[in-house]
N, C-alpha and C. Protein backbone atom coordinates (compact mmCIF):
# COMPACT_ATOMS: atom_id res chain seq x y z
N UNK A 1 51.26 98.39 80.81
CA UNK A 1 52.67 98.49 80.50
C UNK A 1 53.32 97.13 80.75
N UNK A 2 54.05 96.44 79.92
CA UNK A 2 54.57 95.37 79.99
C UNK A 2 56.24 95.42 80.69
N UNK A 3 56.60 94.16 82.04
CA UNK A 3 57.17 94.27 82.71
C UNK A 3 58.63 94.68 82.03
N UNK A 4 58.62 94.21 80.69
CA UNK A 4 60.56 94.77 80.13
C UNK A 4 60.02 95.69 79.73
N UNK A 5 59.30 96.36 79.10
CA UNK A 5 59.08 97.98 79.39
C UNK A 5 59.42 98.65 80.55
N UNK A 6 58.66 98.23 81.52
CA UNK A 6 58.79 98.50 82.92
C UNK A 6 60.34 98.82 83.52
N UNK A 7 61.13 97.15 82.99
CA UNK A 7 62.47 97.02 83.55
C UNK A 7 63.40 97.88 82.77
N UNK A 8 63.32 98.15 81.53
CA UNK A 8 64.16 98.97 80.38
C UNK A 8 63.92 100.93 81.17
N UNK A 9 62.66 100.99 81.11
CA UNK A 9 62.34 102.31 81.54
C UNK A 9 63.01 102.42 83.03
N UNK A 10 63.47 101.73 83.68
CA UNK A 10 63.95 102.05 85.31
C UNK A 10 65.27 101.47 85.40
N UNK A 11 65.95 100.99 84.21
CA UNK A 11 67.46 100.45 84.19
C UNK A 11 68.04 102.25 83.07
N UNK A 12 67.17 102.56 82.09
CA UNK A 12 67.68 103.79 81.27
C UNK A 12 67.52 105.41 82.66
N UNK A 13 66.36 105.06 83.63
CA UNK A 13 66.44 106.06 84.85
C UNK A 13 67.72 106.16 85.28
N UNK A 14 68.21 104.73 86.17
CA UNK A 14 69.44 104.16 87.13
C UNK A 14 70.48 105.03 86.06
N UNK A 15 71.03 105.00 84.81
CA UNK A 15 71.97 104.75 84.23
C UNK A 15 72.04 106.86 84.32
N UNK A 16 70.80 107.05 83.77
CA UNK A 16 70.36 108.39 83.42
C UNK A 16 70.70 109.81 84.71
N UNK A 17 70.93 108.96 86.04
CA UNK A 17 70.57 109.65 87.19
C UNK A 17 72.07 109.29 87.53
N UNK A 18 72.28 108.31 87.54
CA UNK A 18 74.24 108.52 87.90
C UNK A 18 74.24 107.62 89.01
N UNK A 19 73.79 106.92 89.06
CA UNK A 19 74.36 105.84 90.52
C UNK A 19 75.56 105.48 90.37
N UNK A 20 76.12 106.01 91.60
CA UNK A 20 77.95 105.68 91.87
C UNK A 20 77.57 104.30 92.81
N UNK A 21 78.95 103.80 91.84
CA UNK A 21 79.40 102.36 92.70
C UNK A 21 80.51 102.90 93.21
N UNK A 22 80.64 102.26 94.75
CA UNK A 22 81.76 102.89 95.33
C UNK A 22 82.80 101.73 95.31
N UNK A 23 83.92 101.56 95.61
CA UNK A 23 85.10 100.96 94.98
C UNK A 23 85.24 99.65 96.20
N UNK A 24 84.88 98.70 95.47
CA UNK A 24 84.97 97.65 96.09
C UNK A 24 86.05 96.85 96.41
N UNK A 25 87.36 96.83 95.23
CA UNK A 25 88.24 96.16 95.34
C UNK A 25 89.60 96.91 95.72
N UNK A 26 90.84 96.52 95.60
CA UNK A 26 92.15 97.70 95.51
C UNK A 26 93.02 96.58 94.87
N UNK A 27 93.90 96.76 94.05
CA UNK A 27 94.87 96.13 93.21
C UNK A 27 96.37 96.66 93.43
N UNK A 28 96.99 95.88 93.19
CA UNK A 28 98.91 96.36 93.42
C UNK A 28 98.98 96.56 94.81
N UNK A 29 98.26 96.10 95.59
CA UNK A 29 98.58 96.12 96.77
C UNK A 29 100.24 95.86 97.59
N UNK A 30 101.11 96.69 98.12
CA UNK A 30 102.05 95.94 98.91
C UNK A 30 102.56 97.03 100.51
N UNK A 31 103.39 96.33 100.53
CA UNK A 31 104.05 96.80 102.28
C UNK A 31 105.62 96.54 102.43
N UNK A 32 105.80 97.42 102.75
CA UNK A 32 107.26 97.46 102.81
C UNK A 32 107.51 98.09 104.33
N UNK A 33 108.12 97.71 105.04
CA UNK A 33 108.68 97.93 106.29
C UNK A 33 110.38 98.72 106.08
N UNK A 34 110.73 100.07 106.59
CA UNK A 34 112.23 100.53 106.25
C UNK A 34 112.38 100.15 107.89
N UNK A 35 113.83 100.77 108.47
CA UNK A 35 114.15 100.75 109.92
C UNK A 35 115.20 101.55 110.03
N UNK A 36 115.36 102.76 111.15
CA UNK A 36 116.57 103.67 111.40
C UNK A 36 116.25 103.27 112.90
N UNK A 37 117.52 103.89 113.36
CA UNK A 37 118.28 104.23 114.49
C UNK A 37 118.06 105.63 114.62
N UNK A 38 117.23 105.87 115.70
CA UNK A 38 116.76 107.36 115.92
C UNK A 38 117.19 107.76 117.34
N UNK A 39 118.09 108.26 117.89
CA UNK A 39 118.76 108.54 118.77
C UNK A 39 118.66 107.31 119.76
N UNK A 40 119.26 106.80 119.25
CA UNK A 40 119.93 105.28 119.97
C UNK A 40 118.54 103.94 119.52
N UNK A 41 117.16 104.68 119.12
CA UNK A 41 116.06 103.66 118.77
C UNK A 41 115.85 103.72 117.67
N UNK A 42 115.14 101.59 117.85
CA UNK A 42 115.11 101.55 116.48
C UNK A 42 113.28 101.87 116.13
N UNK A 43 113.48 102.72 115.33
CA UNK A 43 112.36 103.02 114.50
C UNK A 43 111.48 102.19 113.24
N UNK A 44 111.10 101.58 112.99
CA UNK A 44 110.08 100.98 112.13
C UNK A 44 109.17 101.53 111.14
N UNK A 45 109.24 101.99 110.49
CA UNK A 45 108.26 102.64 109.53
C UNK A 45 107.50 101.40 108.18
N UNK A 46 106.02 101.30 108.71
CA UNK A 46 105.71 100.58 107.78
C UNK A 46 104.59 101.48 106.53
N UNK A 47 105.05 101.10 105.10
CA UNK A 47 104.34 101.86 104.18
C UNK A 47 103.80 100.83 103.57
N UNK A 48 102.06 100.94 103.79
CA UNK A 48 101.34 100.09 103.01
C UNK A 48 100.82 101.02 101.53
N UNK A 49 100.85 100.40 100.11
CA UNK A 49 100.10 101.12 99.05
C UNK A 49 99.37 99.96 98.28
N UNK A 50 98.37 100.86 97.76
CA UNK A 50 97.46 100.12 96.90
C UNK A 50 96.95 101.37 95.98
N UNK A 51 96.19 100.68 94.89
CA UNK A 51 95.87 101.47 93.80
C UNK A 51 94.20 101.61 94.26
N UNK A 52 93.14 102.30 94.13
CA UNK A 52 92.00 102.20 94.55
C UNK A 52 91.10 102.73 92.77
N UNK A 53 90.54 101.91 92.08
CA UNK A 53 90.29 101.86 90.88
C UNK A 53 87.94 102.79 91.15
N UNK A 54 87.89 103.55 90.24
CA UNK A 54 86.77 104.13 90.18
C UNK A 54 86.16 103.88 88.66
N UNK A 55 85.06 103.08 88.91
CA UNK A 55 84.69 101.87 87.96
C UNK A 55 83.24 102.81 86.91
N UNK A 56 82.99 104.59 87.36
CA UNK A 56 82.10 105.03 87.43
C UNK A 56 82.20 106.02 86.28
N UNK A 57 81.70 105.71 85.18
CA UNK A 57 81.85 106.34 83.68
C UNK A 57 81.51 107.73 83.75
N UNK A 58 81.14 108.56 84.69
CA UNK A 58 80.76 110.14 84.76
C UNK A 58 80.96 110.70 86.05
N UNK A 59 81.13 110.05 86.75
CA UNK A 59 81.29 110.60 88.41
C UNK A 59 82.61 110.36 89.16
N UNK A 60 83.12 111.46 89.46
CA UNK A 60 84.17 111.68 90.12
C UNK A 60 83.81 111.63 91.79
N UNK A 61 85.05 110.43 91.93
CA UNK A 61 84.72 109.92 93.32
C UNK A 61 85.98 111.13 94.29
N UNK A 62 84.88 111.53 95.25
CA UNK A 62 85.83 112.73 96.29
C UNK A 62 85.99 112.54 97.35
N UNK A 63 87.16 112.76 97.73
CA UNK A 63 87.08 112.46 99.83
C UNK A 63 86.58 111.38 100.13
N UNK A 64 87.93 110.45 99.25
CA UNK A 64 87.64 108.86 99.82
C UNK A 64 88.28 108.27 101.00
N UNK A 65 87.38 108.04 101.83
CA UNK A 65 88.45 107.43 102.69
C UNK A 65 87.51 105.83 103.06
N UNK A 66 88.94 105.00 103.06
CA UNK A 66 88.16 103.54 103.63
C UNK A 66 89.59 103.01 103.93
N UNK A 67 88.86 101.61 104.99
CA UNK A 67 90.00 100.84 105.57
C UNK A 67 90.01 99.99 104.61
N UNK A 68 91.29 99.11 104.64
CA UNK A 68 91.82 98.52 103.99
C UNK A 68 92.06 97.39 104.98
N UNK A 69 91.55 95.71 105.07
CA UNK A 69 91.85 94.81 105.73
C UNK A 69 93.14 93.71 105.39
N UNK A 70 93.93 93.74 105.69
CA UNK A 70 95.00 92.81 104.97
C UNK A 70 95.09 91.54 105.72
N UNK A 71 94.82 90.33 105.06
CA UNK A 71 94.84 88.96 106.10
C UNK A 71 96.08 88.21 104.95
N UNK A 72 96.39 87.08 105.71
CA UNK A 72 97.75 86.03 105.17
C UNK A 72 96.53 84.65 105.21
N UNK A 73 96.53 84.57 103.85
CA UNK A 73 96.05 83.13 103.43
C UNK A 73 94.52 83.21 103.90
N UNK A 74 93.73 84.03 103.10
CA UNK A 74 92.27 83.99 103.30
C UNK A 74 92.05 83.72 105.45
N UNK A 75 92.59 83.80 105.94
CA UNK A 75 92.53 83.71 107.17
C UNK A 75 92.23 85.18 107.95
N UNK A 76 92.52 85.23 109.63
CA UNK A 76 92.36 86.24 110.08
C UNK A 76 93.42 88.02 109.37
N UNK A 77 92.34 88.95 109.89
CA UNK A 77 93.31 90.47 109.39
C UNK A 77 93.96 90.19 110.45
N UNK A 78 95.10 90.49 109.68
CA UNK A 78 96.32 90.77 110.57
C UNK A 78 97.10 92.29 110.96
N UNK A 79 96.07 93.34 109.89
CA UNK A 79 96.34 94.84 109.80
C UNK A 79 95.39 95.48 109.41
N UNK A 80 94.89 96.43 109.42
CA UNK A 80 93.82 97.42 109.11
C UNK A 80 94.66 98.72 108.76
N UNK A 81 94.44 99.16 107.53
CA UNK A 81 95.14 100.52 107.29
C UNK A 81 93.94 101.64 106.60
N UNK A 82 94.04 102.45 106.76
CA UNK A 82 92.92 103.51 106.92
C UNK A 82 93.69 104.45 105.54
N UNK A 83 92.64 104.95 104.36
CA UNK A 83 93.30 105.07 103.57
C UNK A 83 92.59 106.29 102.60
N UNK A 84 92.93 107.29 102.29
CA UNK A 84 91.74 108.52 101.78
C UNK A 84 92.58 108.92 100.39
N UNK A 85 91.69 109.14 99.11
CA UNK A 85 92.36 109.99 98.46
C UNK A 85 91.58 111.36 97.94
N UNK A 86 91.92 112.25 97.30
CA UNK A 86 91.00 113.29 97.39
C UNK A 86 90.26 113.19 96.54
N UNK A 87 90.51 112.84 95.27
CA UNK A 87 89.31 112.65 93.96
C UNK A 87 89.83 111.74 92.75
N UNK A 88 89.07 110.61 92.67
CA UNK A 88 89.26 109.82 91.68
C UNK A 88 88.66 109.54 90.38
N UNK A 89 89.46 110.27 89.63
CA UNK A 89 88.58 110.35 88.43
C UNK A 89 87.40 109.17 87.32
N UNK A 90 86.84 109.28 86.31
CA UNK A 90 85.91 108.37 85.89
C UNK A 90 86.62 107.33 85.22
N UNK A 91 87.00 105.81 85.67
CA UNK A 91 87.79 105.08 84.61
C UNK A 91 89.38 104.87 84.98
N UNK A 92 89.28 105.57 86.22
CA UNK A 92 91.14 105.76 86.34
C UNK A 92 91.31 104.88 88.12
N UNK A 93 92.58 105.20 88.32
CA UNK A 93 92.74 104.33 89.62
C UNK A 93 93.76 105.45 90.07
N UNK A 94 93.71 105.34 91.85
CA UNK A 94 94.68 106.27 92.11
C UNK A 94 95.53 105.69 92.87
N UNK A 95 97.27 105.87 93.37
CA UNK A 95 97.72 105.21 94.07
C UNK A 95 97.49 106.00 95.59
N UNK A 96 97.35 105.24 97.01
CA UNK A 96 97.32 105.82 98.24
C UNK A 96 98.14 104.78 99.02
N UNK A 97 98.72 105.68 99.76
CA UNK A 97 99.51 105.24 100.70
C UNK A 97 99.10 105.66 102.42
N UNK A 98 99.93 104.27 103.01
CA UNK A 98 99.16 105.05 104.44
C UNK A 98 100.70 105.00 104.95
N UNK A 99 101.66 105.77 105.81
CA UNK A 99 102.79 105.38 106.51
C UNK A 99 102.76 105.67 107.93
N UNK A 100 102.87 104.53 108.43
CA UNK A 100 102.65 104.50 109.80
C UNK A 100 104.29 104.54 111.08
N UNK A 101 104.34 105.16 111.70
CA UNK A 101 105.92 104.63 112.02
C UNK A 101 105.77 103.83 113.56
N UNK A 102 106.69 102.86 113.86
CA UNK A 102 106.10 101.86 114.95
C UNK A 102 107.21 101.87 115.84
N UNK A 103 107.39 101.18 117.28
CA UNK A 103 108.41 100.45 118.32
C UNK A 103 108.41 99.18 117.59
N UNK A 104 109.41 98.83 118.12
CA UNK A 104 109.86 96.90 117.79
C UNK A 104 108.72 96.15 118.68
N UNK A 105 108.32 96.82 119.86
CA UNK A 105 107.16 96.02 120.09
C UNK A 105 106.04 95.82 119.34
N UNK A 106 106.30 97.23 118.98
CA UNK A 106 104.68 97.51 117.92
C UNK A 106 104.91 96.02 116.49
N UNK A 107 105.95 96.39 116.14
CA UNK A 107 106.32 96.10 114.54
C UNK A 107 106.24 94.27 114.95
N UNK A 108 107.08 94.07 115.87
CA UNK A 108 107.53 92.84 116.03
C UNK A 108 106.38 91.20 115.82
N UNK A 109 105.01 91.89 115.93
CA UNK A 109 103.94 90.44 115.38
C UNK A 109 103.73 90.43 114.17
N UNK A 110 103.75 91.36 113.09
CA UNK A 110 103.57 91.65 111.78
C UNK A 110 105.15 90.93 111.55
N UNK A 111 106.24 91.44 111.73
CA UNK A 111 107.82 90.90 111.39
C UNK A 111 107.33 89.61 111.34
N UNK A 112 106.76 89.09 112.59
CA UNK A 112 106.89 87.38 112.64
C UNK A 112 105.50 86.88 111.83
N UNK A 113 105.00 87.53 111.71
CA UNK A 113 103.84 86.96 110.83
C UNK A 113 103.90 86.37 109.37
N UNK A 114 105.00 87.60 108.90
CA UNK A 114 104.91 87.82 107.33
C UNK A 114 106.67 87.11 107.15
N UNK A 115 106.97 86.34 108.18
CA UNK A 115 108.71 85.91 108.44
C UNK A 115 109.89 86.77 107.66
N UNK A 116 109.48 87.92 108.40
CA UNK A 116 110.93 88.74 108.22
C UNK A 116 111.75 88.65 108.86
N UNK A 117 112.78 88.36 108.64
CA UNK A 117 114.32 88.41 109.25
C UNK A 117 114.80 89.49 109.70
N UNK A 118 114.35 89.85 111.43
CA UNK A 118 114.10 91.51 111.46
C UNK A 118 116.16 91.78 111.56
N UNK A 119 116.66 90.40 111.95
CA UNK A 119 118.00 90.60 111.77
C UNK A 119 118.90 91.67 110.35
N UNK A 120 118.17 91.18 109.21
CA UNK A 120 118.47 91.39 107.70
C UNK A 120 117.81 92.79 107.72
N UNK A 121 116.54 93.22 108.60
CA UNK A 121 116.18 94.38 107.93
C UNK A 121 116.91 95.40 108.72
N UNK A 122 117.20 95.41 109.84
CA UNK A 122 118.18 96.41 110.62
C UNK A 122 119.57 96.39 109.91
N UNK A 123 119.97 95.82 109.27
CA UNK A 123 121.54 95.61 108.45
C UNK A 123 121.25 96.50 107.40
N UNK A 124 120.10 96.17 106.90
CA UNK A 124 119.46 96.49 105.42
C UNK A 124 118.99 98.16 105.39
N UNK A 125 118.19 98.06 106.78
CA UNK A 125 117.84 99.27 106.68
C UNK A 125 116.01 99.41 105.89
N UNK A 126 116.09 98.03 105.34
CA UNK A 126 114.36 98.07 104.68
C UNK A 126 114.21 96.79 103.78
N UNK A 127 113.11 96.19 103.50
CA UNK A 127 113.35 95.35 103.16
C UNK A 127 112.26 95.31 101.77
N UNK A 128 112.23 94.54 100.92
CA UNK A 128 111.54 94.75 99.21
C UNK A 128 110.42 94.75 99.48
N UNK A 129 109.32 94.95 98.33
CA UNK A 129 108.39 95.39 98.65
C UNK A 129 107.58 94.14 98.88
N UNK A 130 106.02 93.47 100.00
CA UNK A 130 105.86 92.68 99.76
C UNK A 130 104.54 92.87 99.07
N UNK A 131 104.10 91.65 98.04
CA UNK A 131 102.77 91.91 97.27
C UNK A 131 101.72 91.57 98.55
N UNK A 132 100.78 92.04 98.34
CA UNK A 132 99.75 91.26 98.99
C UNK A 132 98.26 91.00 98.67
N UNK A 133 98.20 89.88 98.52
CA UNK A 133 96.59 89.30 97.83
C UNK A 133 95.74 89.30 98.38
N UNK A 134 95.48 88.97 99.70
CA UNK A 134 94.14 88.73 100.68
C UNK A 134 93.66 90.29 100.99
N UNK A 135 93.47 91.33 100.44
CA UNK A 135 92.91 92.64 100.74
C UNK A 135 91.47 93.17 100.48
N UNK A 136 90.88 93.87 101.49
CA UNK A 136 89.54 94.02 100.83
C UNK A 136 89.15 95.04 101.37
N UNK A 137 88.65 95.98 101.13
CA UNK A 137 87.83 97.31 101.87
C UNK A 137 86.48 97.07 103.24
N UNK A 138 86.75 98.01 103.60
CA UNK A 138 85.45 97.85 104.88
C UNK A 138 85.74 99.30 104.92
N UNK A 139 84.37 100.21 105.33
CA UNK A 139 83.75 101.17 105.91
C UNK A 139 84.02 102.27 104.72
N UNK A 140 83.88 102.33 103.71
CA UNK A 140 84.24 102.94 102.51
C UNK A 140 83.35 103.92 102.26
N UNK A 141 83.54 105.62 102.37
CA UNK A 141 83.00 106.58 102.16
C UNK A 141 83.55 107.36 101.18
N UNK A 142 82.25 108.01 100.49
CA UNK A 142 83.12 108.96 99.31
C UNK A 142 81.52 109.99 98.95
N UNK A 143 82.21 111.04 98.49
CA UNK A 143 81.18 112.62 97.94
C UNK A 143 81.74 111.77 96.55
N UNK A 144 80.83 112.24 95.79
CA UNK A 144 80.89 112.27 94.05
C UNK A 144 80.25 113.51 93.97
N UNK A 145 81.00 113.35 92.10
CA UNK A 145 80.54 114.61 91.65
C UNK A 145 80.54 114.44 89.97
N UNK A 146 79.01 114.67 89.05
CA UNK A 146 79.65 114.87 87.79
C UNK A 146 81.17 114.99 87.20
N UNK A 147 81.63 114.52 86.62
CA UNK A 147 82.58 115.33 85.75
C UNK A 147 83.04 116.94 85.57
N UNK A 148 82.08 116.76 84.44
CA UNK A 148 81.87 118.12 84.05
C UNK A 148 82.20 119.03 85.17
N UNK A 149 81.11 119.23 86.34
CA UNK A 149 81.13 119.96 87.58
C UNK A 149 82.69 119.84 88.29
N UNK A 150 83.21 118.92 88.24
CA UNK A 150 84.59 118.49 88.91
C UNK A 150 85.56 119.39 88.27
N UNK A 151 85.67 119.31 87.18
CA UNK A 151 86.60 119.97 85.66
C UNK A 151 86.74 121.52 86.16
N UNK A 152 85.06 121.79 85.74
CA UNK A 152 84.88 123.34 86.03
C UNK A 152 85.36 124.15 87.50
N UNK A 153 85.28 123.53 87.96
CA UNK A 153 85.77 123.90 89.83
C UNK A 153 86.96 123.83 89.76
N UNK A 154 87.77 122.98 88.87
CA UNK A 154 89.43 122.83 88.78
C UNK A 154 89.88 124.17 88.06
N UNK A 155 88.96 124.40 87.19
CA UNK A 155 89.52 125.22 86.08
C UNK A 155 89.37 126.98 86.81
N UNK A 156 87.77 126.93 87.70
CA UNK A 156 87.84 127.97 88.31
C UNK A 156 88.99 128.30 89.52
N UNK A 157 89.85 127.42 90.07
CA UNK A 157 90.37 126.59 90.86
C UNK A 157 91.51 128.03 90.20
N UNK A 158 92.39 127.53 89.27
CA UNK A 158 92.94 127.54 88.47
C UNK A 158 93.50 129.04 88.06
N UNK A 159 92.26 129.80 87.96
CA UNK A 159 91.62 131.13 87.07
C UNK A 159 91.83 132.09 88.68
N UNK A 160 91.49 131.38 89.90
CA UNK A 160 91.52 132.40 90.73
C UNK A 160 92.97 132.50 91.70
């Protein structure tokens, strides 16, 4: 048997059998920080989102959960956000959000990191959304599932 025989017959297996790639990147990434006055404190709520894209032409990615590392200027993470969605279909992207709510101690190295004017955001009440580029996944778990099989469970889902 000649070796591109060989390689054709075990690349048409791989393709044939369904190997899921699990989601390496996340796009539209941003963070937005709001702030109330909650019986006399100030409260911090930071909402990180990103889109998490499933690159996998037949397999529905399930019970995803992975961290999300966010660093400023290819340098150290400066946040870790932990991030699950329930099923991402073949070809599509889903948006997830993580919202965390903080103290001014908590909030206050991220404020100075990313130079927010925590003056402007207590006036404001929240401040725009910020993009963020340096993001990348670590510890990324997920169930897959055919299609087809996914559909039918919705539909029985559905019926009962």
């Amino acid at each position: 048997m000649s070796f591109k025989l060989l390689v054709g017959l075990l690349a048409l297996f791989m393709v044939h059998t369904g190997c899921v790639k699990l989601p390496d990147r996340v796009s539209s990434a941003s963070l937005r920080i709001n702030y109330a006055n909650v019986e006399g404190q100030g409260e911090y709520t930071v909402i990180f989102s990103c889109f998490i894209e499933n690159d996998n032409p037949n397999r529905v990615l399930v019970n995803l959960t992975a961290d999300v590392q966010v660093s400023i200027g290819q340098g150290a993470i400066i946040e870790v956000f932990p991030v699950e969605a329930k099923a991402i279909l073949p070809f599509s992207d889903e948006m997830v959000e993580n919202v965390q709510v903080r103290t001014r101690e908590e909030i206050l190295p991220l404020i100075e990191i990313l130079n927010i004017d925590e003056d402007a955001l207590i006036k404001m009440g929240t401040i725009r959304p910020i993009r963020l580029s340096d993001v990348r996944f670590s510890n990324v778990r997920s169930s897959q599932m055919k299609i087809n099989d996914y559909l039918k469970g919705k539909i029985n889902e559905k019926n009962n």
